[in-house]
N, C-alpha and C. Protein backbone atom coordinates (compact mmCIF):
# COMPACT_ATOMS: atom_id res chain seq x y z
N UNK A 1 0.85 -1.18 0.00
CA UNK A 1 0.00 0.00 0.00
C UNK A 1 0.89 1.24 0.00
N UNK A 2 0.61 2.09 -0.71
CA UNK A 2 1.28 3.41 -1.11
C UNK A 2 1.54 4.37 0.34
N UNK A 3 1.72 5.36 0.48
CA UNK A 3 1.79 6.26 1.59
C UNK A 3 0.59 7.07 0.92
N UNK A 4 0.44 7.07 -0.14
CA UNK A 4 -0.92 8.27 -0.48
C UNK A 4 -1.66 7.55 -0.38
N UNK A 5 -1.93 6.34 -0.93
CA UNK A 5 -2.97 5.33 -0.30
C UNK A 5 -3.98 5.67 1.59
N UNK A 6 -2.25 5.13 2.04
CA UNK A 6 -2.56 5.60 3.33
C UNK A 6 -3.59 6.63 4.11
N UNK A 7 -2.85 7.75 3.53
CA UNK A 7 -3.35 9.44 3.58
C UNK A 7 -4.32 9.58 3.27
N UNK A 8 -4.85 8.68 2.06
CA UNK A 8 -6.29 9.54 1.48
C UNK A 8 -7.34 8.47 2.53
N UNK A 9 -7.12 7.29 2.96
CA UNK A 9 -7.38 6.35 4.09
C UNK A 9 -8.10 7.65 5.45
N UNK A 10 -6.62 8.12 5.82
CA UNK A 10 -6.79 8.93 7.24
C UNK A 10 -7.77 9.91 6.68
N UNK A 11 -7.74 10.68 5.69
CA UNK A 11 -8.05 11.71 5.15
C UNK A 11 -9.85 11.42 5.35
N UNK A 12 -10.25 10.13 5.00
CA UNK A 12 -11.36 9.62 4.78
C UNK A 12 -12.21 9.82 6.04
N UNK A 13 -11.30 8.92 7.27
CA UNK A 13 -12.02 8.75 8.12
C UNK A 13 -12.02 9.85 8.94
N UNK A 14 -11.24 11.28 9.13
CA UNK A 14 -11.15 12.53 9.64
C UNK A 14 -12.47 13.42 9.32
N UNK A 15 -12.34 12.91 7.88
CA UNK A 15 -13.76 13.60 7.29
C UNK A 15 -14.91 13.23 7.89
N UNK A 16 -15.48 12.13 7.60
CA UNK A 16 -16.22 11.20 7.70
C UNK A 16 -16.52 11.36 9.54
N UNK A 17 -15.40 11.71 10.09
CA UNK A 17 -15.81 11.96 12.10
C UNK A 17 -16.05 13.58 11.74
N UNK A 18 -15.69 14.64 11.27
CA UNK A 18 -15.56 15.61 11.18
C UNK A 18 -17.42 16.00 10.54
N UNK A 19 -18.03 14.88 9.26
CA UNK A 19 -18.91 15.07 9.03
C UNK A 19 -19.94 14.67 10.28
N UNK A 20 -20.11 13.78 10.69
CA UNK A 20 -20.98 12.98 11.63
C UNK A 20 -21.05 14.53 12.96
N UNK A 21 -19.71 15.11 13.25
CA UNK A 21 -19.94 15.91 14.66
C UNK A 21 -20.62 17.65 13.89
N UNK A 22 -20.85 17.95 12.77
CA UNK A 22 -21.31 18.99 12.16
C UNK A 22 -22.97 18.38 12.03
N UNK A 23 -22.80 17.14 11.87
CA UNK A 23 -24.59 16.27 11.68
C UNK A 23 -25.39 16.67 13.28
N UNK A 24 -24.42 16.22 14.39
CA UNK A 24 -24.71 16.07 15.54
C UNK A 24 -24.63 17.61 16.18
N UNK A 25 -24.28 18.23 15.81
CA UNK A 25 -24.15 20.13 16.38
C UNK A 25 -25.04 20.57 15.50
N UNK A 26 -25.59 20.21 14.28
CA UNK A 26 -27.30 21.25 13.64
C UNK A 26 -28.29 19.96 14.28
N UNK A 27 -28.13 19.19 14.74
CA UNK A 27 -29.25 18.77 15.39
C UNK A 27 -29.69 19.78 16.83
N UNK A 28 -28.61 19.32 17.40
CA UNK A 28 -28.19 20.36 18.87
C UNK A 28 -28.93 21.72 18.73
N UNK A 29 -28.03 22.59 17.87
CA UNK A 29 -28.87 23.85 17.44
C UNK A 29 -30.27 24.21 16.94
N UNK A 30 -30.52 22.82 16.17
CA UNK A 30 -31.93 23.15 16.16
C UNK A 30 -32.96 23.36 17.39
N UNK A 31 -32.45 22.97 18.25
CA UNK A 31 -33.20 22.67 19.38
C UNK A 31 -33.10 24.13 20.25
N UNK A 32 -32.27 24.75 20.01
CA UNK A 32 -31.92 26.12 20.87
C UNK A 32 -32.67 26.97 20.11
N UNK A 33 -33.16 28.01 21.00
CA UNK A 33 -33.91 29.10 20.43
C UNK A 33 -32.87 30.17 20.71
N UNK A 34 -32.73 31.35 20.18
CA UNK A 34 -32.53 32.51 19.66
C UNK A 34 -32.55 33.26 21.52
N UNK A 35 -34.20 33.32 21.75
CA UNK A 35 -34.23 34.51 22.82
C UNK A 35 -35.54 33.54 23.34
N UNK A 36 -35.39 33.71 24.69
CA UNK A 36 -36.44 32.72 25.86
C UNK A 36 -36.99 33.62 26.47
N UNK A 37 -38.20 34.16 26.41
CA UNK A 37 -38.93 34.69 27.42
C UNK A 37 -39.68 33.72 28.56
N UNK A 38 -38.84 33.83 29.89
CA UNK A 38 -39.65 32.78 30.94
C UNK A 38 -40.27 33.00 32.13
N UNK A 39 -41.19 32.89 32.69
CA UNK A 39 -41.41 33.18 34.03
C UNK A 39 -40.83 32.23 34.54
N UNK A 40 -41.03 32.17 35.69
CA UNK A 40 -40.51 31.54 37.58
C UNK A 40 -40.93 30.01 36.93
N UNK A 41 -41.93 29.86 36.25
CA UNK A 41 -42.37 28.47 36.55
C UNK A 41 -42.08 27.60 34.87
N UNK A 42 -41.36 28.20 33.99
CA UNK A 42 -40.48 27.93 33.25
C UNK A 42 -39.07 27.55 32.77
N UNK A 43 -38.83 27.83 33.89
CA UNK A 43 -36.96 27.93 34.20
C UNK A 43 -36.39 26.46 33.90
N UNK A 44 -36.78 25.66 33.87
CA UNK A 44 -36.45 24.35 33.26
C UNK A 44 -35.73 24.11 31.58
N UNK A 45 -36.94 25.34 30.93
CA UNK A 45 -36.37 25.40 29.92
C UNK A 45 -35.06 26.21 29.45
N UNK A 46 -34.51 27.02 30.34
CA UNK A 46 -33.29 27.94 30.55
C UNK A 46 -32.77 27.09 30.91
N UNK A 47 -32.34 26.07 31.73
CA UNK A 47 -31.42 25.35 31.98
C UNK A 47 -31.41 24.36 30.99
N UNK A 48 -32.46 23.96 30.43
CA UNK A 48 -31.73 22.95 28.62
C UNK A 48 -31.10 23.63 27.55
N UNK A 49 -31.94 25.02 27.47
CA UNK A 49 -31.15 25.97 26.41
C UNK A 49 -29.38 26.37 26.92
N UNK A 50 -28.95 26.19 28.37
CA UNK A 50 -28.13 25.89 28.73
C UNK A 50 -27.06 25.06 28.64
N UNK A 51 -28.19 23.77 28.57
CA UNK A 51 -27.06 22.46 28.42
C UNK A 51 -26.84 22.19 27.37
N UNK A 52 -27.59 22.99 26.22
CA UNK A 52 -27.43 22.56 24.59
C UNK A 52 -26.10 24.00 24.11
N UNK A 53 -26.57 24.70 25.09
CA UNK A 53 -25.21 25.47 24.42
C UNK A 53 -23.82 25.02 25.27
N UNK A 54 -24.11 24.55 25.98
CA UNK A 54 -22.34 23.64 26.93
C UNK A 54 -22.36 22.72 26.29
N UNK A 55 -23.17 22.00 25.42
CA UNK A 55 -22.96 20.81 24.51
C UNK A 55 -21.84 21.37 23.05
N UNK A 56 -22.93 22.41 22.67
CA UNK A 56 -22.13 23.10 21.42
C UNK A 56 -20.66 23.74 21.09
N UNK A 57 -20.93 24.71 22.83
CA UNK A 57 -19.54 24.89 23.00
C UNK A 57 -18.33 23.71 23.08
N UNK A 58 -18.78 22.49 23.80
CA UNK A 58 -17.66 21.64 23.73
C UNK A 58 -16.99 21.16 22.42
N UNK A 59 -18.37 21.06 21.50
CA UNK A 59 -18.09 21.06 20.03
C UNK A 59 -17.34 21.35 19.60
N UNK A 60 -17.31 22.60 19.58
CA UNK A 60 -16.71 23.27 18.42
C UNK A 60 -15.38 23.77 17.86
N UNK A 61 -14.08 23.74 19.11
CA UNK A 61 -12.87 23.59 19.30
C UNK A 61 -12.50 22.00 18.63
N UNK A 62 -13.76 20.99 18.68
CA UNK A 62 -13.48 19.26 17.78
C UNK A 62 -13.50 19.45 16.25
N UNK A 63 -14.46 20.80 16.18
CA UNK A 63 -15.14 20.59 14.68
C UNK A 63 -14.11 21.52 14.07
N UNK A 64 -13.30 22.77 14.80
CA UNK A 64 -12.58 23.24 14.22
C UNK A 64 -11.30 22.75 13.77
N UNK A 65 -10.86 22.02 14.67
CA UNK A 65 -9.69 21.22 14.21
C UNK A 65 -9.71 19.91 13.33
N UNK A 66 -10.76 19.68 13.50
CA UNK A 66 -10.69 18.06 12.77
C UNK A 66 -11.09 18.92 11.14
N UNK A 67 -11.67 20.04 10.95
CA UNK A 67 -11.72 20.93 9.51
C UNK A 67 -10.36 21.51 9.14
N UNK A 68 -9.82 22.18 9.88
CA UNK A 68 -8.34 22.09 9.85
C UNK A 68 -7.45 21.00 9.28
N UNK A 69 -7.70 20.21 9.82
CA UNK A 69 -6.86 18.70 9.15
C UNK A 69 -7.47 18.35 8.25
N UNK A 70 -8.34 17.80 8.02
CA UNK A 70 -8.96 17.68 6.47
C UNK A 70 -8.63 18.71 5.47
N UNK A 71 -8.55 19.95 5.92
CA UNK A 71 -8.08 20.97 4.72
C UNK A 71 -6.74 20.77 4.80
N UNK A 72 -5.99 20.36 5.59
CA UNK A 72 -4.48 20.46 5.58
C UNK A 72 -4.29 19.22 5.09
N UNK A 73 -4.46 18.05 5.39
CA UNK A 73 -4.59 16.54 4.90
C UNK A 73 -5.06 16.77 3.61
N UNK A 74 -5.71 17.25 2.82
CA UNK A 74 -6.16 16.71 1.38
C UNK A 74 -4.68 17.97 0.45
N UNK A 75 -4.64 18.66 0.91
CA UNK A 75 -3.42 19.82 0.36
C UNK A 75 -2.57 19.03 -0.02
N UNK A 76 -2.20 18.36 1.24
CA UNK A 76 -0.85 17.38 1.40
C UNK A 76 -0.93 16.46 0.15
N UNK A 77 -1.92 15.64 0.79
CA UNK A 77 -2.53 14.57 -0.28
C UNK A 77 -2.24 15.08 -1.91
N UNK A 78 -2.54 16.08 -2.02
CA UNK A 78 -2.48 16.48 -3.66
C UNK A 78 -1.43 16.89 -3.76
N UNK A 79 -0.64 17.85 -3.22
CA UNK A 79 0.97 17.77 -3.35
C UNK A 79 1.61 17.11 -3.96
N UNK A 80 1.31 15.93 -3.12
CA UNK A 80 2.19 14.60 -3.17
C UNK A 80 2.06 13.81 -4.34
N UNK A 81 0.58 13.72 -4.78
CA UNK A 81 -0.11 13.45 -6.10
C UNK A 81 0.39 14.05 -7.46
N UNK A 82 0.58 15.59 -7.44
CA UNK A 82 0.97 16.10 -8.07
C UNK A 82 2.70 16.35 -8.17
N UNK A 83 3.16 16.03 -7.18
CA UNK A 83 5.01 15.72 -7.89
C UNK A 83 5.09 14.32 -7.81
N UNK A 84 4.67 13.47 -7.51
CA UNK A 84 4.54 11.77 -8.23
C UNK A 84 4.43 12.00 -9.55
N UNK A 85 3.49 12.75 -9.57
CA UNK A 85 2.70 12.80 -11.22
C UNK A 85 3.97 13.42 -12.41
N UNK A 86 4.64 15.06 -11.42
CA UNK A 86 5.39 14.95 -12.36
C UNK A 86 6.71 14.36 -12.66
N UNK A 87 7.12 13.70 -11.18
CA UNK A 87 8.49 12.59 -11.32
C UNK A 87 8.29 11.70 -12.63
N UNK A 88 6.96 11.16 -12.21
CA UNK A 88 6.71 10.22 -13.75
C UNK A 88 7.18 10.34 -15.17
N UNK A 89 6.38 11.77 -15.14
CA UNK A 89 6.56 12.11 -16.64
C UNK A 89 8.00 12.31 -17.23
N UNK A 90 8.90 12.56 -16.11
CA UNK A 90 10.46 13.16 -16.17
C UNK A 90 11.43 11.85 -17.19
């Protein structure tokens, strides 16, 4: 198996976790509203709109980096593709 083989392998499954936690954070968000008007005997719902944004926040430092590497991982990937390609022709 090649080393680009490899790469486009990792590349796959980075994505592929990177897609699934962007699936799982617009679910999350859907669920949060914008602005909560509550009385005293509502407050239940302030503390989920709570826990969905401590959910999101934990998110999103995962979703930024694992997008990071996929954009940096496929660069690579083609780089590498592209002076193979032109060693060949040489």
């Amino acid at each position: 198996m090649s080393p680009l083989v490899g790469m486009m392998i990792v590349w796959g499954v980075l994505t592929a976790v990177l897609i699934i936690l962007l699936i799982y954070r617009s679910t999350l968000t859907m669920q949060e509203d914008d602005q909560l008007y509550l009385s005293d005997s509502e407050s239940h719902m302030q503390k989920e709109q709570t826990e969905i944004l401590t959910k999101v926040n934990k998110l999103n430092p995962f979703v930024r980096w694992l997008g990071a590497a996929s954009g940096v991982l496929i660069l690579v990937i083609a780089g590498i593709f592209i002076y193979q390609q032109m060693t060949v022709m040489q």
